[in-house]
C-alpha atoms as a PDB file:
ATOM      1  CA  UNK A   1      58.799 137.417  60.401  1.00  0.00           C
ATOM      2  CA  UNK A   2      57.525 134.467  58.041  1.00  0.00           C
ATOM      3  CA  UNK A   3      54.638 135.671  56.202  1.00  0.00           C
ATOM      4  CA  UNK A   4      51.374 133.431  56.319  1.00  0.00           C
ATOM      5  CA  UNK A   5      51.807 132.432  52.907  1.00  0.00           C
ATOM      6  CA  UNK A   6      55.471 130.676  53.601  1.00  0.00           C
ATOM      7  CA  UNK A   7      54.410 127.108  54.562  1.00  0.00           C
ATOM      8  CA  UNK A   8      56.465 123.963  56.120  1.00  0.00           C
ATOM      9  CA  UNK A   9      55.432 120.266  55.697  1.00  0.00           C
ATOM     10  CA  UNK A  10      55.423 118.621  59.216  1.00  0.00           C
ATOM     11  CA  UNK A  11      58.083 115.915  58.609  1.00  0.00           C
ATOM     12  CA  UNK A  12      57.610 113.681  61.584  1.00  0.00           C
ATOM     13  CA  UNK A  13      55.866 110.494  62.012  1.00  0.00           C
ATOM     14  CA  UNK A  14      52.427 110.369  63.953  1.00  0.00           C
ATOM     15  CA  UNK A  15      50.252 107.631  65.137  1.00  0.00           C
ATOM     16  CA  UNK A  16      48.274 106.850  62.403  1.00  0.00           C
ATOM     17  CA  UNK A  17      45.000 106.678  64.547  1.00  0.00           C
ATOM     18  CA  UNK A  18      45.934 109.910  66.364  1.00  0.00           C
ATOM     19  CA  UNK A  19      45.941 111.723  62.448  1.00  0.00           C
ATOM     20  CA  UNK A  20      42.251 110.311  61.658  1.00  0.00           C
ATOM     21  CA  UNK A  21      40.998 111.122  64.786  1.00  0.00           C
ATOM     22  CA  UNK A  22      42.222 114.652  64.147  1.00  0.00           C
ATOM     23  CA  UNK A  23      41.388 115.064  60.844  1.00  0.00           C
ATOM     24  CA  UNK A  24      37.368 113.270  61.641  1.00  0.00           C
ATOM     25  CA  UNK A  25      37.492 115.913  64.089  1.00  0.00           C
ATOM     26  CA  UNK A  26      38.478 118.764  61.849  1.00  0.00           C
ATOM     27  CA  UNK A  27      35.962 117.683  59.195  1.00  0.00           C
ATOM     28  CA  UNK A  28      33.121 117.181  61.586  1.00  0.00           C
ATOM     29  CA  UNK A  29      33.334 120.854  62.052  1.00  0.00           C
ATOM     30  CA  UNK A  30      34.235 122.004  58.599  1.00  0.00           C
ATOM     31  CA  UNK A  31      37.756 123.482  59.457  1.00  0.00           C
ATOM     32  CA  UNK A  32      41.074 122.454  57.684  1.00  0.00           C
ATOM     33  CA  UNK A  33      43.334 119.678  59.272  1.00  0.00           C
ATOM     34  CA  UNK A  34      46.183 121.725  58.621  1.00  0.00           C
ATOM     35  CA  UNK A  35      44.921 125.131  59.984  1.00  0.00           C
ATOM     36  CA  UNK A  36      43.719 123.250  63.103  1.00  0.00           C
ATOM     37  CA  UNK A  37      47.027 121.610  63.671  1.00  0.00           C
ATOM     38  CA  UNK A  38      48.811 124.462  63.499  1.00  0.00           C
ATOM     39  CA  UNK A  39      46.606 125.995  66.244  1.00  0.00           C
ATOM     40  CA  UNK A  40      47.417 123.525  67.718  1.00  0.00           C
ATOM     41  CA  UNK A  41      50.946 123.145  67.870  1.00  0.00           C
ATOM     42  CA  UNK A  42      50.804 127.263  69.045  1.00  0.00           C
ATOM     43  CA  UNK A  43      48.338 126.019  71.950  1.00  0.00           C
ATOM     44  CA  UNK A  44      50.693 122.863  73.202  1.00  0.00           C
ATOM     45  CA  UNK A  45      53.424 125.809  74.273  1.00  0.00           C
ATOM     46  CA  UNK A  46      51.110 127.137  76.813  1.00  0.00           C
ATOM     47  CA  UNK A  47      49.689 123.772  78.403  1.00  0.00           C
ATOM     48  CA  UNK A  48      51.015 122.977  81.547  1.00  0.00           C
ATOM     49  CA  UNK A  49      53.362 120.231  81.401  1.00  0.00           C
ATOM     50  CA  UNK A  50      51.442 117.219  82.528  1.00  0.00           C
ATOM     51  CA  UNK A  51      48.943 117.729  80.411  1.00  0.00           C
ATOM     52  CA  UNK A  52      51.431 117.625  77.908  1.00  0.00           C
ATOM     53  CA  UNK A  53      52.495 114.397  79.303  1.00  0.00           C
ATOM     54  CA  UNK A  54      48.989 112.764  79.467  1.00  0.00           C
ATOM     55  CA  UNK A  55      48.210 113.991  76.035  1.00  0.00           C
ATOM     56  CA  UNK A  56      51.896 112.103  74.647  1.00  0.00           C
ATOM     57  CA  UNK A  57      51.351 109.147  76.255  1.00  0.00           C
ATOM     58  CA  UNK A  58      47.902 108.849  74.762  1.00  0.00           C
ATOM     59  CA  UNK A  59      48.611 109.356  71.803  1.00  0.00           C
ATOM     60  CA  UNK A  60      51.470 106.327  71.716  1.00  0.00           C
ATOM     61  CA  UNK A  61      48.410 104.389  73.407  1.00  0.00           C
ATOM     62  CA  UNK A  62      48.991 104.654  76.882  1.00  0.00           C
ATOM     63  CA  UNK A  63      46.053 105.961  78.717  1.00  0.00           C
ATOM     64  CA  UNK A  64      47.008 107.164  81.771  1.00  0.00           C
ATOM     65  CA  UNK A  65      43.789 109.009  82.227  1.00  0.00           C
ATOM     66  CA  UNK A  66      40.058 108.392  81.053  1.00  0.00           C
ATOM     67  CA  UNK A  67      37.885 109.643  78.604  1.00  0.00           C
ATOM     68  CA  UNK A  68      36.315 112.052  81.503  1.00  0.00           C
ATOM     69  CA  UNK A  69      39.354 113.652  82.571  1.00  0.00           C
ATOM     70  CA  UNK A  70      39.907 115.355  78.869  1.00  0.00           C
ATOM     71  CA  UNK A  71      35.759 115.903  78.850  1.00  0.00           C
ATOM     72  CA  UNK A  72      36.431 117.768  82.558  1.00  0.00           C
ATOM     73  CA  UNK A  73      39.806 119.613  81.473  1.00  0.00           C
ATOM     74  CA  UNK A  74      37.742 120.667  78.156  1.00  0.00           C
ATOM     75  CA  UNK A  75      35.109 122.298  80.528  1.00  0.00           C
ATOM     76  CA  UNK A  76      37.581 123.696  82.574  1.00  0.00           C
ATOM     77  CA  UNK A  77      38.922 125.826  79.753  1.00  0.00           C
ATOM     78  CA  UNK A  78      35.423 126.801  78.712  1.00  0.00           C
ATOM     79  CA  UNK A  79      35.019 128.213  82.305  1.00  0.00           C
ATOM     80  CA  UNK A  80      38.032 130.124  82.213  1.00  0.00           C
ATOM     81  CA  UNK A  81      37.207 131.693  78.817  1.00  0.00           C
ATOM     82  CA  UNK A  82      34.083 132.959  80.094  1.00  0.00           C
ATOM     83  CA  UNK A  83      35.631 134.193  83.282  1.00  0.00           C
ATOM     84  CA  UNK A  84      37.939 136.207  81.421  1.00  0.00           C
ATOM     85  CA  UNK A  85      35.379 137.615  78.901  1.00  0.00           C
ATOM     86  CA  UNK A  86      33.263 138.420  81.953  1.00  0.00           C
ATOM     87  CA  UNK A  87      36.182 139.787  83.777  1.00  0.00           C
ATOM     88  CA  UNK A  88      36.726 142.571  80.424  1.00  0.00           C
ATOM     89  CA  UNK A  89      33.494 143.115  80.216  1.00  0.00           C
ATOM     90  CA  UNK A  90      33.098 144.185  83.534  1.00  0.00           C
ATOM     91  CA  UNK A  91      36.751 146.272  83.317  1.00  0.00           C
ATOM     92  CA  UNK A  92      35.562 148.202  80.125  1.00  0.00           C
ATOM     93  CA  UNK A  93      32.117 149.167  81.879  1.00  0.00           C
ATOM     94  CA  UNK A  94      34.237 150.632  84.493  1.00  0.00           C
ATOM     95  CA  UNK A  95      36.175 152.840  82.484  1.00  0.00           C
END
């Protein structure tokens, strides 16, 4: 298993716009690009595949969906994650 210290340079080209927007983002919220983006890249396995697909083709500029769709999907998630934490609460007060 590679320990946490062992570290790769990503080697591929991205949209130059797509990087600042990340890396604003990061900053905003005082984490580090890199840490974030490799959370990331862990994440993009699970996604379901069109989201995948939206979230290439906006990031080569091609907008398939708006603004509000990644707002809603970004709520969506935050339901979930409380469902779940409700749903172990609820399971460990039954024990």
């Amino acid at each position: 298993m590679t320990k946490i210290s062992d570290k790769v340079t990503a080697g591929w080209p991205i949209p130059p716009d797509v990087k600042e927007s990340f890396v604003k983002f990061c900053a905003e919220r005082g984490n580090l690009a890199q840490e974030d983006c490799a959370g990331a890249l862990l994440i993009w396995q699970y996604l379901p595949a069109q989201i995948r697909e939206y979230a290439r083709l906006a990031a080569k500029g091609k907008k398939v969906v708006d603004d509000a769709f990644w707002e809603d999907f970004s709520k969506g998630l935050e339901l979930g994650i409380k469902a779940q934490s409700r749903n172990r609460l609820q399971k460990l007060g039954k024990s």
